[in-house]
C-alpha atoms as a PDB file:
ATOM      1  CA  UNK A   1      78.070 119.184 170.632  1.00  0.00           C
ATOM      2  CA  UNK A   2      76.544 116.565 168.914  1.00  0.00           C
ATOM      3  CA  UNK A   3      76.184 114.962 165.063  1.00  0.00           C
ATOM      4  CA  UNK A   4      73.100 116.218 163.284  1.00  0.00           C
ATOM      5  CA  UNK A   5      72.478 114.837 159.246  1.00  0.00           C
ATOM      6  CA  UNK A   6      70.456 117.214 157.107  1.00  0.00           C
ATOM      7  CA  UNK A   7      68.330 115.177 155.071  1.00  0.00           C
ATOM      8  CA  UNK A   8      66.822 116.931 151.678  1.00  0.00           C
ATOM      9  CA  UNK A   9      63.293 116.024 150.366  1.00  0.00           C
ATOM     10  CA  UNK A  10      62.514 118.067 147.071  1.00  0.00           C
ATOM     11  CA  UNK A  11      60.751 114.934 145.490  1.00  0.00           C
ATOM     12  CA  UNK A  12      63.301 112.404 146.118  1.00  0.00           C
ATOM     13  CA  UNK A  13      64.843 111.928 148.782  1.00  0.00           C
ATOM     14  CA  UNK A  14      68.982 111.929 149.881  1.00  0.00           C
ATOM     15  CA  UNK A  15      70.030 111.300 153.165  1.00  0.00           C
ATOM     16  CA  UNK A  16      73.166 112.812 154.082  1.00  0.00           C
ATOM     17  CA  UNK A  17      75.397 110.057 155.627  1.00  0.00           C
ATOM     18  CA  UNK A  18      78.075 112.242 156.869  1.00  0.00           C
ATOM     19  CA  UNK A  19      76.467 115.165 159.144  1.00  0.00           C
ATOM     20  CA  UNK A  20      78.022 117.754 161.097  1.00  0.00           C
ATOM     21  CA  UNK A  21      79.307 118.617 164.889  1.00  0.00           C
ATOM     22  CA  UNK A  22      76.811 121.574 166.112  1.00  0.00           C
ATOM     23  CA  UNK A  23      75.356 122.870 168.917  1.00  0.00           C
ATOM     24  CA  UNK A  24      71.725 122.703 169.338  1.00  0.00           C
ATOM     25  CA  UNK A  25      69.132 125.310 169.468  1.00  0.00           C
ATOM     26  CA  UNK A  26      70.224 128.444 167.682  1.00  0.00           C
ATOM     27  CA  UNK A  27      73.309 127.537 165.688  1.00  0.00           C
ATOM     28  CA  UNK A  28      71.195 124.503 164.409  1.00  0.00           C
ATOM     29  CA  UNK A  29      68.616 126.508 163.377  1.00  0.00           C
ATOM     30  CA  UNK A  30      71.198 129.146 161.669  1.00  0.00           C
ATOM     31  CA  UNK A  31      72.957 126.777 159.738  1.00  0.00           C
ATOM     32  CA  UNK A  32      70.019 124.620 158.663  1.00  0.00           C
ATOM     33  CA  UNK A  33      68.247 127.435 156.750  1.00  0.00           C
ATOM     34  CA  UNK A  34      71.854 128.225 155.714  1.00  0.00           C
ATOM     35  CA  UNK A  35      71.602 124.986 153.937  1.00  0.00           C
ATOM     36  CA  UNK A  36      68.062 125.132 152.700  1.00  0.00           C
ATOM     37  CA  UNK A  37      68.369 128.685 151.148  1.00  0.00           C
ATOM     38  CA  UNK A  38      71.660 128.250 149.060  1.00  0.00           C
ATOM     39  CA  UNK A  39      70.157 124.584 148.001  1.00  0.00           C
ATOM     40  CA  UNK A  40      66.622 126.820 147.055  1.00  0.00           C
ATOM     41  CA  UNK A  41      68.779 129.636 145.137  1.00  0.00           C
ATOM     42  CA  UNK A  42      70.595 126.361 142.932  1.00  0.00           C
ATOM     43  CA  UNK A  43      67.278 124.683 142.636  1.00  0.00           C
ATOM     44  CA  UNK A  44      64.977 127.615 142.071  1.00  0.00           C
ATOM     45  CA  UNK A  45      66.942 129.158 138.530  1.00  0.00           C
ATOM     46  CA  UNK A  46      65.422 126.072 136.564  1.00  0.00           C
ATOM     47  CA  UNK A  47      62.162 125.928 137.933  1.00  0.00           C
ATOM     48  CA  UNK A  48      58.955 128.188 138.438  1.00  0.00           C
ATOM     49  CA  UNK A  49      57.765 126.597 141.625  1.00  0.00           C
ATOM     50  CA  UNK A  50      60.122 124.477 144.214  1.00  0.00           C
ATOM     51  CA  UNK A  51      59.208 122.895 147.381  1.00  0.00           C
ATOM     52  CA  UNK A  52      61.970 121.953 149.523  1.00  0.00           C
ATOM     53  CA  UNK A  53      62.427 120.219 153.120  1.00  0.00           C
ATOM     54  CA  UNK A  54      65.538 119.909 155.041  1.00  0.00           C
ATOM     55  CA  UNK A  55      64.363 117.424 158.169  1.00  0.00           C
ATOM     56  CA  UNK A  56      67.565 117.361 160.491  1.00  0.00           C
ATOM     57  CA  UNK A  57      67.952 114.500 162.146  1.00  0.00           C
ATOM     58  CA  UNK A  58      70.041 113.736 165.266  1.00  0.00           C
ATOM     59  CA  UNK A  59      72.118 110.004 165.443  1.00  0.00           C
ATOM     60  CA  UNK A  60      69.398 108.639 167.483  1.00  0.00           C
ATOM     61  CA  UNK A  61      67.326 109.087 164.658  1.00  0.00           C
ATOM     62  CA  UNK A  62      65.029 111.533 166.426  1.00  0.00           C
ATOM     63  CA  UNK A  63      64.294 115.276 163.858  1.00  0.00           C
ATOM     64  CA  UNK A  64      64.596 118.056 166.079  1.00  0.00           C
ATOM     65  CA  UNK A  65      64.182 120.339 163.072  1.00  0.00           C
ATOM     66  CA  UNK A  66      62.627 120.625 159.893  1.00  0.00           C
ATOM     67  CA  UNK A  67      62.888 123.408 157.138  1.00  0.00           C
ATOM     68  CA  UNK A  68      60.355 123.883 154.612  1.00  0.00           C
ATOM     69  CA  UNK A  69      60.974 126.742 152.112  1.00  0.00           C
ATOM     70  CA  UNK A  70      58.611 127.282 148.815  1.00  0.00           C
ATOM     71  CA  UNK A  71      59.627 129.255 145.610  1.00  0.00           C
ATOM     72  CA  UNK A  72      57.046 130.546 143.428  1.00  0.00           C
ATOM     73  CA  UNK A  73      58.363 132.605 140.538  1.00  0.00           C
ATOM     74  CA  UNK A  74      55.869 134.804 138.680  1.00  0.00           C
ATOM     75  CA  UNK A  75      56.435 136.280 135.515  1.00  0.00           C
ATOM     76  CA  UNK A  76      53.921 139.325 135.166  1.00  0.00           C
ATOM     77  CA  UNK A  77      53.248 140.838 132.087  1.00  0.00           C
ATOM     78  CA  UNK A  78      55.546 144.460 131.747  1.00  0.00           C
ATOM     79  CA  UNK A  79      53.300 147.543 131.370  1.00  0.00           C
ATOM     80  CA  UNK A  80      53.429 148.842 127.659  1.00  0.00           C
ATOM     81  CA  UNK A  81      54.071 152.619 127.185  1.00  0.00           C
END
């Protein structure tokens, strides 16, 4: 296993200083858009349209992974009878 820090970009940025022990490959992958979907869900109920990247970094420094996920909430007009 190894330490991987999932940094968040949604306009400013905030490294996380602490990071996690995971396996590479798939349970990387699973629990970084594990991350970036619950922090979409919180950010998404204020705002219309969100942009968010997770970049997942390993201790050398090097990102194996990056998430981008973009919300785009619509509000259509409801048919009249």
């Amino acid at each position: 296993m190894a330490r991987f820090f999932f940094d968040i970009h949604d306009g400013t940025n905030l490294c996380d200083p602490v990071g996690r022990d995971l396996e590479a490959g798939v349970i990387l992958r699973a629990e970084a858009l594990k991350v970036v979907t619950n922090l979409m869900a919180a950010e998404a109920e204020d705002a219309r349209e969100s942009t968010l990247v997770l970049s997942v970094r390993d201790e050398s420094g090097t990102i194996p992974l990056k998430v981008r996920i973009v919300c785009q909430v619509e509000e259509c007009e409801q048919p009249r009878d």
